[in-house]
Protein backbone atom coordinates (compact mmCIF):
# COMPACT_ATOMS: atom_id res chain seq x y z
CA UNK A 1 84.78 96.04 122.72
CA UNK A 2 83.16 97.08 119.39
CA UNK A 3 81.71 100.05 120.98
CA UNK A 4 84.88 101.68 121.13
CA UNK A 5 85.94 100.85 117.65
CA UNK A 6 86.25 103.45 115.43
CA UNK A 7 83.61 103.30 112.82
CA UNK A 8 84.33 102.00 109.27
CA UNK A 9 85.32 103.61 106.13
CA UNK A 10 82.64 104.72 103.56
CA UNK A 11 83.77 104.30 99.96
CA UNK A 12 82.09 105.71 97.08
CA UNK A 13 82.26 104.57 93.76
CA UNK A 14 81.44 107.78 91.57
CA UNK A 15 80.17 106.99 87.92
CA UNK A 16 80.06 103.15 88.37
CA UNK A 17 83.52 103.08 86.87
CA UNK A 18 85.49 100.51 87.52
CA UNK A 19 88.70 102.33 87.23
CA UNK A 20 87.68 105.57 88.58
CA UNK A 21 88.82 107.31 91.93
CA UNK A 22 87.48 105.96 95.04
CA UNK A 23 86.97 108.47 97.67
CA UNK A 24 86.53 107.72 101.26
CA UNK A 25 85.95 108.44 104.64
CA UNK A 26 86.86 107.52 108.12
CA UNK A 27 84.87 108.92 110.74
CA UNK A 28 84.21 108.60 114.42
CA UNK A 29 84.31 110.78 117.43
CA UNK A 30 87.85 113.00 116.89
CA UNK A 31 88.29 111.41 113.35
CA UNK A 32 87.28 112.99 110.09
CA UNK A 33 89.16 112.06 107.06
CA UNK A 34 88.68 111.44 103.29
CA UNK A 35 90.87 110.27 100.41
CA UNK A 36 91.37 109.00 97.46
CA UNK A 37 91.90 105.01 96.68
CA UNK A 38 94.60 104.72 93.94
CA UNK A 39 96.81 102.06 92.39
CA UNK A 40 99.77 103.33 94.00
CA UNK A 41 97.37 103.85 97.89
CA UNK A 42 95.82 105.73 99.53
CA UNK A 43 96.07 109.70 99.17
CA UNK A 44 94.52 111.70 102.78
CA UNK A 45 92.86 114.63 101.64
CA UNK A 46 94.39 118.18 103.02
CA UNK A 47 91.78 119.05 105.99
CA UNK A 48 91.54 115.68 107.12
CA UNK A 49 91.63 115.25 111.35
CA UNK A 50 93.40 112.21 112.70
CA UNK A 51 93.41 110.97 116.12
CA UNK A 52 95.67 112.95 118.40
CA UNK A 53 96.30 110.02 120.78
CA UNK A 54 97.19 106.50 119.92
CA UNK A 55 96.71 103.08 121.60
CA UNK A 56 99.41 101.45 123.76
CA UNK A 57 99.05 98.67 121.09
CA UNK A 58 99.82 100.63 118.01
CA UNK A 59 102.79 99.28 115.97
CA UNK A 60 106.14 100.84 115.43
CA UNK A 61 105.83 101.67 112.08
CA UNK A 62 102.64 103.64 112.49
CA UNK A 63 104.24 105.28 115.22
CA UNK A 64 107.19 106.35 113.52
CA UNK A 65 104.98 107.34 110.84
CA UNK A 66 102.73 109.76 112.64
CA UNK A 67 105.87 111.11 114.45
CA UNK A 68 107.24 111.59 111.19
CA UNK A 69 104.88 113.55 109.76
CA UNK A 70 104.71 115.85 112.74
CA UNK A 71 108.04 116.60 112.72
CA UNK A 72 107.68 117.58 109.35
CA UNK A 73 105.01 120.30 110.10
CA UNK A 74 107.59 121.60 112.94
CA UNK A 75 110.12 122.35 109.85
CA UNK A 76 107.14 124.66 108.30
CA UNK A 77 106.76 121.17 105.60
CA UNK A 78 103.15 121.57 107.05
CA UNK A 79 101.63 118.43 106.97
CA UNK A 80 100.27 117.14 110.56
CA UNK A 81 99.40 119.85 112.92
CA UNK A 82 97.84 119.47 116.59
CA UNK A 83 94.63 121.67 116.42
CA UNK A 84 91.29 121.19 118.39
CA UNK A 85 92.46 117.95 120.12
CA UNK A 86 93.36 116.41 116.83
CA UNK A 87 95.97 116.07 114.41
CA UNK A 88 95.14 118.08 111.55
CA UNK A 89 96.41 117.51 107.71
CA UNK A 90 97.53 120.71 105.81
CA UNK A 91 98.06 118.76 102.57
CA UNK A 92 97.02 115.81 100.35
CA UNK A 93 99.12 112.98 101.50
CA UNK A 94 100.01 109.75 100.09
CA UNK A 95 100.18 106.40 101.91
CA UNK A 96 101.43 103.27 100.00
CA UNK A 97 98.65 101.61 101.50
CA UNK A 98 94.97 101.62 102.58
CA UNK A 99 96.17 99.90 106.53
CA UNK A 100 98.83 102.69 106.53
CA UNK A 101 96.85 105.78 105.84
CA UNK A 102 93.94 104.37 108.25
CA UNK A 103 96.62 103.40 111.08
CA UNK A 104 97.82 107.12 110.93
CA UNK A 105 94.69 108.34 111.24
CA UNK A 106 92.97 106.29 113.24
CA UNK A 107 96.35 106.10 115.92
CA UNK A 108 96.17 102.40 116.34
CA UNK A 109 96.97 99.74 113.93
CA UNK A 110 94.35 98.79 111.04
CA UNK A 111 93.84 96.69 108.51
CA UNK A 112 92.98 98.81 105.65
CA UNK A 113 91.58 96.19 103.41
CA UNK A 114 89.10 94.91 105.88
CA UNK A 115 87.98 97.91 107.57
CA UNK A 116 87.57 100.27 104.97
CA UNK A 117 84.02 99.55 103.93
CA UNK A 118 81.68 101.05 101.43
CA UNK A 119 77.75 102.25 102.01
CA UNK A 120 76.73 98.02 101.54
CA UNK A 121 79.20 97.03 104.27
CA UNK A 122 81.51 95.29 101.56
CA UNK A 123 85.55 95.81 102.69
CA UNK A 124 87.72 97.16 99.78
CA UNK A 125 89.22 93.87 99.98
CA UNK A 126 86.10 92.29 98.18
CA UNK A 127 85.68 95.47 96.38
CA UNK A 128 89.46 95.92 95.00
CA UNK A 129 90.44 91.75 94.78
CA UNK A 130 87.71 89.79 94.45
């Protein structure tokens, strides 16, 4: 059912540099995030909408996670709020990984490496290891 997939990551790669910050996007229909690719993950950028629901499928961890960080915003932390029929970031947030950040945003577990993409279709997996 790839029509109901959410649709891949773009990654940019400003100023050709090889070590420079990666910024990217996730998008679909009640998705809109961006962040930063780093050695240490992936950092969600502040203003960034997740998916308020998730799939019966999604894992615990990702779960947990998402709970988490709404339980956080509930002790005035403020960093996932429901808003609009999303889940809403109020700050930068760091993920150790690219498959965690996506699963939290995309409510349903993701491999990060293959499906965050950039604007040729290549995966950060080819981009980042190859």
């Amino acid at each position: 059912m790839s029509g109901s997939r959410p649709k891949t990551v773009q990654i940019c790669l400003p100023g050709g540099n090889a070590r420079s910050v990666r910024v990217a996007e996730i998008t679909s229909r009640t998705v809109q995030a961006t962040g930063e690719y780093t050695e240490d993950g992936l950092v969600v950028h502040s203003g960034s909408k997740a998916r308020l629901e998730v799939v019966p499928s999604i894992t615990d961890s990702i779960e947990r996670k998402r709970e988490n960080l709404q339980e956080v915003f509930l002790s005035e932390e403020g960093v996932l709020e429901k808003e609009d029929g999303t889940l809403l970031l109020r700050q930068n947030h760091a993920f150790g990984s690219p498959s965690a950040a996506a699963g939290v945003m995309l409510g349903r577990s993701s491999n990060g490496w293959r499906d965050w993409t950039d604007r040729e279709g290549r995966t950060l997996d080819e981009i980042e290891r190859s």
